[in-house]
N, C-alpha and C. Protein backbone atom coordinates (compact mmCIF):
# COMPACT_ATOMS: atom_id res chain seq x y z
N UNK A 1 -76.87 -76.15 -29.33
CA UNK A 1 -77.25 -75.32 -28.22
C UNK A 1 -76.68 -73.93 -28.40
N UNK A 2 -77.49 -73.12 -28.32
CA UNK A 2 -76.99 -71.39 -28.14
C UNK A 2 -76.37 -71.16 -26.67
N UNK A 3 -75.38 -70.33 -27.25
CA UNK A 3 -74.83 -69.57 -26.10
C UNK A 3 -75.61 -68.55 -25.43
N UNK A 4 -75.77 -67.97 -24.12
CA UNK A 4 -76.35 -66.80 -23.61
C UNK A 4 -75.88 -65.53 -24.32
N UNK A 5 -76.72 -64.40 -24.21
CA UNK A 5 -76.34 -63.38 -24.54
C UNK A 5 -75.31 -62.81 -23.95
N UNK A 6 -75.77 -62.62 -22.88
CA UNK A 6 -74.70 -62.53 -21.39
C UNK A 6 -73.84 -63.35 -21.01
N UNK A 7 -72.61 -63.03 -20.71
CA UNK A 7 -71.90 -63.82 -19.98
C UNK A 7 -72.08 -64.20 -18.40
N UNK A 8 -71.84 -65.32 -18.13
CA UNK A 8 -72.08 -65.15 -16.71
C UNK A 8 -71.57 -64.37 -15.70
N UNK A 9 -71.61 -64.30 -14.30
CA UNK A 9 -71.12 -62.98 -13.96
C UNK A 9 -70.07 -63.69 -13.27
N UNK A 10 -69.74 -65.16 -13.54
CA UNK A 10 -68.10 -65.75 -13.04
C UNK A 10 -67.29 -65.19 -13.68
N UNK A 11 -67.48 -65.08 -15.10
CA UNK A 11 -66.47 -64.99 -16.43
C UNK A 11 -66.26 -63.66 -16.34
N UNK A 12 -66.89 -62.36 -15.43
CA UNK A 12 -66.71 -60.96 -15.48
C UNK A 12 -65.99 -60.52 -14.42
N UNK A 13 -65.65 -61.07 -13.50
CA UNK A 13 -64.97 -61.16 -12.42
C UNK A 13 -64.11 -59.68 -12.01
N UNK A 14 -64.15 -58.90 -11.82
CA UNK A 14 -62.65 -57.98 -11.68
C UNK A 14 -62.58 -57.33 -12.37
N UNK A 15 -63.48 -57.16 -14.15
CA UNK A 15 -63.16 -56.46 -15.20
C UNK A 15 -63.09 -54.74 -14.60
N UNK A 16 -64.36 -54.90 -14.17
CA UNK A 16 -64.87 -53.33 -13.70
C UNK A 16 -63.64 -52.86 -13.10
N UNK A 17 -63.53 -53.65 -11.92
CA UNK A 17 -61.98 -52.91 -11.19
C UNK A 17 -61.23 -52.19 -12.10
N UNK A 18 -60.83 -53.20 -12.95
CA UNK A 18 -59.95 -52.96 -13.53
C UNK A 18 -59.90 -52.13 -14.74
N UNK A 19 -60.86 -51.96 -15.01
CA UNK A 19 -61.67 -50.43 -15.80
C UNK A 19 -61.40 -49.28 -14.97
N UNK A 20 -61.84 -49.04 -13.63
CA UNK A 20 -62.08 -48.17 -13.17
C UNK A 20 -60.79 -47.47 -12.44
N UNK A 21 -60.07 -48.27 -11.95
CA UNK A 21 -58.47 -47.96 -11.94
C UNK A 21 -57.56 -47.07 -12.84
N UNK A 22 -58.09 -47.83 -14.19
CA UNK A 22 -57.44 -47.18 -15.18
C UNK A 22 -58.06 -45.72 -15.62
N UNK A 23 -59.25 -45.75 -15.24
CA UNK A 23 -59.96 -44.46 -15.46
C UNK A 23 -59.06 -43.17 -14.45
N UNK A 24 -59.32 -43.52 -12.97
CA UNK A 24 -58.48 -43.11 -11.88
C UNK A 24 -57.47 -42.53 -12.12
N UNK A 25 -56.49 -44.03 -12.86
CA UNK A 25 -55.48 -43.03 -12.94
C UNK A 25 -55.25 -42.11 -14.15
N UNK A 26 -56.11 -42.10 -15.48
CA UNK A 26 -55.63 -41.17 -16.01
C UNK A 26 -56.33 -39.77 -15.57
N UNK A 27 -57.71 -39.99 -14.59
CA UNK A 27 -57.50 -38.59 -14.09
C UNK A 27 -56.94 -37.97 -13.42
N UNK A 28 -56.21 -38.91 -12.25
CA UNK A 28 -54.93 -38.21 -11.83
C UNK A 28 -54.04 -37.47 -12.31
N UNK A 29 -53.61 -38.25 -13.43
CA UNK A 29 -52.51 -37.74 -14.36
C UNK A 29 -52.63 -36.63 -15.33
N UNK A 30 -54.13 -36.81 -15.09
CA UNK A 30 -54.68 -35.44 -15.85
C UNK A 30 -54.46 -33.84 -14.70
N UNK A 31 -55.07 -34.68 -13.71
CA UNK A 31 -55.00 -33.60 -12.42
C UNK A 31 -53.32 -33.02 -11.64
N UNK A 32 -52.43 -33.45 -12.31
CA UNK A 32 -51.59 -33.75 -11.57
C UNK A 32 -51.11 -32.38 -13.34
N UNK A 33 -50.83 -33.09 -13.62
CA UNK A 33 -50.46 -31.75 -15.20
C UNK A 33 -50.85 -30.73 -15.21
N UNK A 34 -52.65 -30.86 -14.66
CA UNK A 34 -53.15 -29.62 -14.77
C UNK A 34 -52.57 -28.54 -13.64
N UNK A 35 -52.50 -29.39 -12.33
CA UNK A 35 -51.49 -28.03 -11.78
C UNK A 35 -50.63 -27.83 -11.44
N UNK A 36 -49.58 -28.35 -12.53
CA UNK A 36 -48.38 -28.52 -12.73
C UNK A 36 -48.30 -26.88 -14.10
N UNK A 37 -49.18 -27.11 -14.82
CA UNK A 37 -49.32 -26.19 -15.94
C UNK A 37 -49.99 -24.44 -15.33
N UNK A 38 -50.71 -24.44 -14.26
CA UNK A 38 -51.17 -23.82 -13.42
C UNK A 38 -50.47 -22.84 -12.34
N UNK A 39 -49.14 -23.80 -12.17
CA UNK A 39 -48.14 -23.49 -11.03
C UNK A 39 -46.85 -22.45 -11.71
N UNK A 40 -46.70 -23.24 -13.24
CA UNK A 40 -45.88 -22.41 -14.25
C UNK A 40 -46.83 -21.79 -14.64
N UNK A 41 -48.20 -21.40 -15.00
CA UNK A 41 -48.46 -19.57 -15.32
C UNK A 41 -48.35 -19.00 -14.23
N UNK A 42 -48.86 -19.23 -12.96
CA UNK A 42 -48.47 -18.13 -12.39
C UNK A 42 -47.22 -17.85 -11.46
N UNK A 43 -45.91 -18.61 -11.77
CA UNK A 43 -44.81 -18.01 -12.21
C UNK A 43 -44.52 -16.72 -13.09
N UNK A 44 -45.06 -17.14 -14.37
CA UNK A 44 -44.81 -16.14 -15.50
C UNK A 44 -45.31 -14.98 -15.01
N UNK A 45 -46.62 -15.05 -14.36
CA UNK A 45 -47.59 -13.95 -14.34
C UNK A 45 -46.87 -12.98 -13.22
N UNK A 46 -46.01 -13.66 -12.44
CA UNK A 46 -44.83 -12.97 -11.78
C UNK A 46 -44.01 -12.23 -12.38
N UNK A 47 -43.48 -12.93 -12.95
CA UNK A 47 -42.10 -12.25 -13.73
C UNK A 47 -42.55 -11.46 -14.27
N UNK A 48 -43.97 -11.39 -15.30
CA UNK A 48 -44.15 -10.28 -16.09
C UNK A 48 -44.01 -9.30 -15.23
N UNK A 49 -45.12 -9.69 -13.88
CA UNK A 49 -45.29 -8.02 -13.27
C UNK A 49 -43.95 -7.79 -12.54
N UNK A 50 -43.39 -8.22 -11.92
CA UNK A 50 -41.90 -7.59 -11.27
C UNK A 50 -41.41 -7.00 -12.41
N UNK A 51 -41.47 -7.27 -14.21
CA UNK A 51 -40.71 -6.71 -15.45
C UNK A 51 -41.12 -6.05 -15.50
N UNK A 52 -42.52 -5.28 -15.62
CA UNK A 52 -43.62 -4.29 -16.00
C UNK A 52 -43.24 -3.37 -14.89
N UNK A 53 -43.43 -4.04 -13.35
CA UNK A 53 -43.24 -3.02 -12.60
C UNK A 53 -41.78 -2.27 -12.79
N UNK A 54 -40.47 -2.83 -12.92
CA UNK A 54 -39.03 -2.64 -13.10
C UNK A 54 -39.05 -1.88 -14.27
N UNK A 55 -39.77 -1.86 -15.67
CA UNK A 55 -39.62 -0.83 -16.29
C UNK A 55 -40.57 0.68 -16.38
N UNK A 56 -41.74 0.69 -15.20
CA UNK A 56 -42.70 1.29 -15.30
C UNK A 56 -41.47 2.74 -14.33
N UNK A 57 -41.42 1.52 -13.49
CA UNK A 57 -39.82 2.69 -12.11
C UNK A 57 -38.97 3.37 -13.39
N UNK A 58 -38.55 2.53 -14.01
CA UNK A 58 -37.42 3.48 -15.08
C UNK A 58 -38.33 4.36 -15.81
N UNK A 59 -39.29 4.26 -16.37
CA UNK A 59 -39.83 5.07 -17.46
C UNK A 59 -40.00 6.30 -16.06
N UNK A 60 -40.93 6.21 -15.33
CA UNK A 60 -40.73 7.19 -14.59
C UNK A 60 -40.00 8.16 -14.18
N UNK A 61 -39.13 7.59 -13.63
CA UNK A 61 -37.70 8.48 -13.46
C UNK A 61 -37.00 8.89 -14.40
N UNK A 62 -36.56 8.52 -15.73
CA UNK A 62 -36.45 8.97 -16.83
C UNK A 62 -37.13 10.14 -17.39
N UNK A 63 -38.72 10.03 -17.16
CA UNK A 63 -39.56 11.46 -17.33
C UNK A 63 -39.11 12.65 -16.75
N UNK A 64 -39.05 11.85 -14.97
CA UNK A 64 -38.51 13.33 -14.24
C UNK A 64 -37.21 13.94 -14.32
N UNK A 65 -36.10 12.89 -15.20
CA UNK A 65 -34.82 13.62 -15.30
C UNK A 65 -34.85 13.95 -16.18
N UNK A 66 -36.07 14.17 -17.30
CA UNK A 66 -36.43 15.03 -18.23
C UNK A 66 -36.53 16.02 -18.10
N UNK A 67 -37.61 16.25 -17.20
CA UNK A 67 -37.91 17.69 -16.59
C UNK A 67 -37.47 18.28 -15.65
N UNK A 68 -36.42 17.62 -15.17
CA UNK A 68 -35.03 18.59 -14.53
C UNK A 68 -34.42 18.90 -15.79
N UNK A 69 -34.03 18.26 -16.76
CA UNK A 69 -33.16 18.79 -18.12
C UNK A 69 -34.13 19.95 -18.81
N UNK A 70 -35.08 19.70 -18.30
CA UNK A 70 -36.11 20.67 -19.47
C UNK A 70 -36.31 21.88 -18.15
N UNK A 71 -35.94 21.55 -17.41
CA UNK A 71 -36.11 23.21 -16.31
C UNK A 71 -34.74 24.11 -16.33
N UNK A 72 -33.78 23.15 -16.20
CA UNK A 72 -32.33 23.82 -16.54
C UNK A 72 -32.34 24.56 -17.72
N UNK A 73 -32.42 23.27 -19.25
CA UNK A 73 -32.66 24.45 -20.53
C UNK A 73 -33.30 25.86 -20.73
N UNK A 74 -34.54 25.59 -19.91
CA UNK A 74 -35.64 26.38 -20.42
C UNK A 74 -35.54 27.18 -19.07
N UNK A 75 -34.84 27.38 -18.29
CA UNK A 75 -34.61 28.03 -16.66
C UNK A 75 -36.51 28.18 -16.63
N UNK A 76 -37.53 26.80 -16.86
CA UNK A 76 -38.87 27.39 -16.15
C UNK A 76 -39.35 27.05 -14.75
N UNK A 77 -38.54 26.29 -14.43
CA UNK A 77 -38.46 25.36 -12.71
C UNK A 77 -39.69 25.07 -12.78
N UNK A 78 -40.32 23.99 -13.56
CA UNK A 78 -41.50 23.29 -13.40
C UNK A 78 -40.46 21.99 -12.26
N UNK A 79 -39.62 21.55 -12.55
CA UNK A 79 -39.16 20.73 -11.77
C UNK A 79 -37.85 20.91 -11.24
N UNK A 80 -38.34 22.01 -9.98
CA UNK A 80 -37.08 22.62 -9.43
C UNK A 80 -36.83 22.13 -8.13
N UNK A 81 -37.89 21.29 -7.93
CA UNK A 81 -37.83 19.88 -6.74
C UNK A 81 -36.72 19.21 -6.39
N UNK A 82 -36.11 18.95 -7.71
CA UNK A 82 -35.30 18.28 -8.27
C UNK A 82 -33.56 18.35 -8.78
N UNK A 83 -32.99 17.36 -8.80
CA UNK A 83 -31.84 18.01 -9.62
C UNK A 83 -31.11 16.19 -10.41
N UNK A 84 -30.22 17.17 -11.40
CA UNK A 84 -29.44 15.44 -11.95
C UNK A 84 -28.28 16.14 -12.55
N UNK A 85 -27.28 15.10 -11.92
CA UNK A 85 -25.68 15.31 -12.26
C UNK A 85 -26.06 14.93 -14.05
N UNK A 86 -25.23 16.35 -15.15
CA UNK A 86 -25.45 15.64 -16.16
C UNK A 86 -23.99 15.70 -16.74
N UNK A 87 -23.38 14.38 -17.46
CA UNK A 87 -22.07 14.73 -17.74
C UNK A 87 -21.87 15.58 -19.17
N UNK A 88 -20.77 16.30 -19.04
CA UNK A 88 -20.62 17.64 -20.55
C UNK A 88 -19.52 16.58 -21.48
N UNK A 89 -18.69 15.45 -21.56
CA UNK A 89 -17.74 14.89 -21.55
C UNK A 89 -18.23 14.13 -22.67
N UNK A 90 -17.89 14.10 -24.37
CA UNK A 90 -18.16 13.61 -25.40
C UNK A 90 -17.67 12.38 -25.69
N UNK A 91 -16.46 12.14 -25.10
CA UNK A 91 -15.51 10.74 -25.92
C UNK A 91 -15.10 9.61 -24.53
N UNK A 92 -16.62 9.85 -23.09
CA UNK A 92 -16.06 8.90 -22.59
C UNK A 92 -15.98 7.60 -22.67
N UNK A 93 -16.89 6.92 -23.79
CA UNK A 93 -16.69 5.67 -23.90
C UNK A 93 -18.44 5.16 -23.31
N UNK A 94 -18.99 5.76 -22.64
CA UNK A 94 -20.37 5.14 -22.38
C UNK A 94 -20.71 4.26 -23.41
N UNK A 95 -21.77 3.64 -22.81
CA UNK A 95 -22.29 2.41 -23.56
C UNK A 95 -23.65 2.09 -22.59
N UNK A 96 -25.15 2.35 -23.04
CA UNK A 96 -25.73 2.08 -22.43
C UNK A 96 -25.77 0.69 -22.29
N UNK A 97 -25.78 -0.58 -23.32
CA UNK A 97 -25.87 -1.41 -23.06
C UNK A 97 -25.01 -2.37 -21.77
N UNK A 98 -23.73 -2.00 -21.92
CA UNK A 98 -22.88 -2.42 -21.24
C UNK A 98 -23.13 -1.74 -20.11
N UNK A 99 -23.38 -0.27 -19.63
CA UNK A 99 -23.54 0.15 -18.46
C UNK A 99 -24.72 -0.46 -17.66
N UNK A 100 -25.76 -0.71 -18.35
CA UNK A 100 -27.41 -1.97 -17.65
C UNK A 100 -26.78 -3.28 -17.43
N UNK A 101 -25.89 -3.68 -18.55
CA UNK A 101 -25.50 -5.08 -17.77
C UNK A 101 -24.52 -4.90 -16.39
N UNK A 102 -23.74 -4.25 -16.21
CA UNK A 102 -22.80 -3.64 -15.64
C UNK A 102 -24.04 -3.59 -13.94
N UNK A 103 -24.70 -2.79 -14.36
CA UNK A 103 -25.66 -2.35 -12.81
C UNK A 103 -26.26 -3.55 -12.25
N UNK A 104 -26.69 -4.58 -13.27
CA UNK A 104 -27.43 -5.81 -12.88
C UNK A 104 -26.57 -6.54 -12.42
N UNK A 105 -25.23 -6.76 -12.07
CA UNK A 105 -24.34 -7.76 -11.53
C UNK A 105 -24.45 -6.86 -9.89
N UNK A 106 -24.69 -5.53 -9.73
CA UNK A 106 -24.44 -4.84 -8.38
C UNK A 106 -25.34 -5.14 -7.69
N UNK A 107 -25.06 -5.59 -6.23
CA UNK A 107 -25.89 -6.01 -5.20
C UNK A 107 -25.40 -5.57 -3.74
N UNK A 108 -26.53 -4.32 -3.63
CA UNK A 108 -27.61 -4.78 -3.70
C UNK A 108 -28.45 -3.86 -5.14
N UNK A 109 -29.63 -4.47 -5.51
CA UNK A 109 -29.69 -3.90 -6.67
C UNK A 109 -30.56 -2.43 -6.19
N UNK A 110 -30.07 -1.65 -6.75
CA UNK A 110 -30.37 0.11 -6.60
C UNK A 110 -30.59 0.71 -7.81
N UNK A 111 -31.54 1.56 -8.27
CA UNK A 111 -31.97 2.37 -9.50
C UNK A 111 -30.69 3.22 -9.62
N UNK A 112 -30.43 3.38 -10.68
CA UNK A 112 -28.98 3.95 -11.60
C UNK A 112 -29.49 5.52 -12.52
N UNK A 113 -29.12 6.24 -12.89
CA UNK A 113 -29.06 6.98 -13.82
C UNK A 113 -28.32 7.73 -14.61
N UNK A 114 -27.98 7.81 -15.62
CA UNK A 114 -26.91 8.52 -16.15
C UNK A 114 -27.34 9.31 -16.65
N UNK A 115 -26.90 10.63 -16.88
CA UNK A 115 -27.59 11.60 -18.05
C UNK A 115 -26.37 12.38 -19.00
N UNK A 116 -26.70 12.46 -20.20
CA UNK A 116 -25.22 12.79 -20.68
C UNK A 116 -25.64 14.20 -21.88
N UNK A 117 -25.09 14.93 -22.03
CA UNK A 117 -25.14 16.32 -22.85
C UNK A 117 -24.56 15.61 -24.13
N UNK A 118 -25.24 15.40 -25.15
CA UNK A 118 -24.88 14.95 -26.42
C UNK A 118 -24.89 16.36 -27.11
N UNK A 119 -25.51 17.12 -27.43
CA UNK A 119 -25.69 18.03 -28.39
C UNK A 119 -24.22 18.71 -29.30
N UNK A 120 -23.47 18.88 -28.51
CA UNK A 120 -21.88 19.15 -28.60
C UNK A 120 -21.20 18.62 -29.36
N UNK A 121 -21.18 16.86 -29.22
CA UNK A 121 -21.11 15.47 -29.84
C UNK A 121 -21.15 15.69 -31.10
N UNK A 122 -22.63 15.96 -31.23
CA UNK A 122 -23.06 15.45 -32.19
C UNK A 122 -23.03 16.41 -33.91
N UNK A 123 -23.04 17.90 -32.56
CA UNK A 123 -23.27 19.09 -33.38
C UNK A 123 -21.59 19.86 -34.16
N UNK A 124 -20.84 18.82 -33.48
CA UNK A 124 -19.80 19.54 -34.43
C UNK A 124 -18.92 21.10 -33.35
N UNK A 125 -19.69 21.11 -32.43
CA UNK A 125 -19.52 22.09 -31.92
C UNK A 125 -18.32 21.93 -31.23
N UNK A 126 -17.96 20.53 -30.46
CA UNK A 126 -16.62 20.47 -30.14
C UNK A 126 -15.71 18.99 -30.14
N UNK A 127 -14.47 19.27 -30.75
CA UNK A 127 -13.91 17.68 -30.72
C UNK A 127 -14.27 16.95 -30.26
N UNK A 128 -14.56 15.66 -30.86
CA UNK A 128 -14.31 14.50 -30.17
C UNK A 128 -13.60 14.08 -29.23
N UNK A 129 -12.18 14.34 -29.84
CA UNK A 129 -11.13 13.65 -28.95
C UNK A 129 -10.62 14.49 -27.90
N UNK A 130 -10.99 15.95 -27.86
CA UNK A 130 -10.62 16.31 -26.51
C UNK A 130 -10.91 15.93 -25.46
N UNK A 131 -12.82 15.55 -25.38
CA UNK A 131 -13.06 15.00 -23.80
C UNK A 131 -13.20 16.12 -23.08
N UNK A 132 -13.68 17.34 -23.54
CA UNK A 132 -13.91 18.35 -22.85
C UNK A 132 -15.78 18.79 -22.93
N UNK A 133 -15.91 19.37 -21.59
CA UNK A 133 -17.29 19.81 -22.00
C UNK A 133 -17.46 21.24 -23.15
N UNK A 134 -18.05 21.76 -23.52
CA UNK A 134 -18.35 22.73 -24.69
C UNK A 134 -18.17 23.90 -23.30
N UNK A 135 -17.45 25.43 -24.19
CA UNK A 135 -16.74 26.17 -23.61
C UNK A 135 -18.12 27.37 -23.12
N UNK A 136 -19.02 27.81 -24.15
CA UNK A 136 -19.92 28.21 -24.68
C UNK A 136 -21.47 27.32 -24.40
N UNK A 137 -22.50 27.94 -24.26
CA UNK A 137 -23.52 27.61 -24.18
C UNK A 137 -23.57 26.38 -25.73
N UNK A 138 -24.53 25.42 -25.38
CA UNK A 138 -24.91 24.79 -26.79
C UNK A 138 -26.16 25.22 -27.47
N UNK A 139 -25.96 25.52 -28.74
CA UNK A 139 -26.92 25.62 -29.47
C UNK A 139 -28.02 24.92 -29.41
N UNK A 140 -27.62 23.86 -29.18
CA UNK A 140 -28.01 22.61 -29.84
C UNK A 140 -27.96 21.44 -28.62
N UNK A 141 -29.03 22.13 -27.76
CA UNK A 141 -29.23 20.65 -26.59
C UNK A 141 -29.60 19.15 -26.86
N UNK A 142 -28.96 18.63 -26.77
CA UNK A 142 -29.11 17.18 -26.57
C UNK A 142 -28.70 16.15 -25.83
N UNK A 143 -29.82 15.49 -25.43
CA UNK A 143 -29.22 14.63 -23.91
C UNK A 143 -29.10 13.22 -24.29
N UNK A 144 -28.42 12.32 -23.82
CA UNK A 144 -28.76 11.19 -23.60
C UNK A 144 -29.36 10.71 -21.87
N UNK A 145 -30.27 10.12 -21.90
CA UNK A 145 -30.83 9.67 -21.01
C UNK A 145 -31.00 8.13 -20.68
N UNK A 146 -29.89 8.28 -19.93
CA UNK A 146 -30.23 6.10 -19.46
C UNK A 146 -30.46 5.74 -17.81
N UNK A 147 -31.65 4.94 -17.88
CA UNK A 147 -31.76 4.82 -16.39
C UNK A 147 -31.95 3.35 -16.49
N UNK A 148 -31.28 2.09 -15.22
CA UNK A 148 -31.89 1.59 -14.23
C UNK A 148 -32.28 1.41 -13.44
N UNK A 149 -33.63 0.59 -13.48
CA UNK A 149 -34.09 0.38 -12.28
C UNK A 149 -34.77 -0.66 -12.23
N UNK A 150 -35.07 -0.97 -10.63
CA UNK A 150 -35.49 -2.62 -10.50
C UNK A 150 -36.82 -2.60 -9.92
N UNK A 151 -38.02 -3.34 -9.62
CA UNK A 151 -38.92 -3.43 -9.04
C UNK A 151 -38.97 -3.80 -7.58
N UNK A 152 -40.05 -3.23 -6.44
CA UNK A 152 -39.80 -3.12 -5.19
C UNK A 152 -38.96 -4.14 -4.50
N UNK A 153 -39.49 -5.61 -5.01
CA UNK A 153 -38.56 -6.84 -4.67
C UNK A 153 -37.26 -7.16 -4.98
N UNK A 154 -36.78 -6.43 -5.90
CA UNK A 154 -35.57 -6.53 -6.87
C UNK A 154 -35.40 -8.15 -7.13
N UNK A 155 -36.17 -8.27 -7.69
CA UNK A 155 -36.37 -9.36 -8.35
C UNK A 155 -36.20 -9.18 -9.82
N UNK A 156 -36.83 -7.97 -10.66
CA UNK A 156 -36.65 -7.61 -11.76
C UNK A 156 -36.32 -6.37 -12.14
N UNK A 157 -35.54 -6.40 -13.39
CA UNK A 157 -34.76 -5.37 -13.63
C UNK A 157 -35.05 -4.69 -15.24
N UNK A 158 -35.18 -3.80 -15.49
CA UNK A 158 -34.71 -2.65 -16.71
C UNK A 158 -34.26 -1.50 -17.18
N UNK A 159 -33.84 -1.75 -17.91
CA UNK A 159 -33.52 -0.79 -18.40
C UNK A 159 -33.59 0.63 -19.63
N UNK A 160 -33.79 1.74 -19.56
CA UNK A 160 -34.23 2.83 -20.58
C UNK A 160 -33.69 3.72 -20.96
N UNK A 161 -33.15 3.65 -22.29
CA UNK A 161 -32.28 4.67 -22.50
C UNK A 161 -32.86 5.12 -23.60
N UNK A 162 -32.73 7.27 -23.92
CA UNK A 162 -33.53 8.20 -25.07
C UNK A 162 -32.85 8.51 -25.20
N UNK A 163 -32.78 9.28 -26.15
CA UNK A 163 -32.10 10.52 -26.71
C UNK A 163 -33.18 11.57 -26.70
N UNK A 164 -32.86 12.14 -25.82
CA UNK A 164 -33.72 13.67 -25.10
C UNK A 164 -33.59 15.24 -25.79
N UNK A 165 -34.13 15.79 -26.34
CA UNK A 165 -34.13 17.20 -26.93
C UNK A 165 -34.97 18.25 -26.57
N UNK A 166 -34.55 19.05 -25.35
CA UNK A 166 -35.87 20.07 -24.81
C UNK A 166 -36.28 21.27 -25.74
């Protein structure tokens, strides 16, 4: 005697269920990753922009304490709006790096700037180790320029430091 092609539908009992469960749950588990993976980009997509925005503030302000340095040099008051303490003082020990980590521990967090007269420094024009500003006009302007600053939330922070020559 031959067997049926088919099984009967006693002998199939529950299979389907139990197919379809398993289907279930791996789309859950699919669905459940997916916005899990979804939730961390747009985290990131945060952080970038609070970073972007936090260094877009520094580059900015950095420009304009450019062009206070470049209106003083050049006495043309394109940016006479303005003004920035700049230090004349060669051997104080600055350190931009250490001065950005230094601002990021302060809270509440506030945009920083330093601006410093290198030209002197660098040019030979006056000791090192005195620690004095140059007596005489400098030949030979040169700034250092370091700013922080943080984005509107202060959530994120950077920092920008040049070496400036008007």
């Amino acid at each position: 005697m031959r067997r049926p092609a088919f099984q009967s539908p006693v002998a199939q009992r529950g299979a389907a269920l139990y197919v379809a469960l398993m289907i279930l749950i791996l789309l859950a588990l699919l669905g459940i990753t997916g916005m899990q993976v979804a939730g961390l980009q747009e985290r990131m997509a945060a952080n970038y922009l609070g970073v972007n925005q936090a260094f877009q503030t520094a580059e900015a302000d950095l420009r304009l304490r450019e062009c206070f340095i470049e209106g003083v040099v050049n006495r043309d008051g394109a940016c006479a709006a303005g003004a920035t303490t700049i230090e004349q003082r060669c051997d104080d020990g600055f350190d931009a790096t250490n001065w950005a980590a230094q601002m990021s521990t302060d809270v509440p967090q506030v945009n920083r700037v330093n601006v410093r007269s290198i030209g002197s420094c660098i040019s030979g024009n006056s000791p090192l180790d005195m620690g004095v500003g140059p007596v005489n006009e400098d030949p030979n302007p040169v700034y250092q320029v370091t700013v922080y600053a943080t984005n509107n939330a202060a959530t994120a922070n950077a920092a920008v430091d040049t070496i400036f020559r008007p």
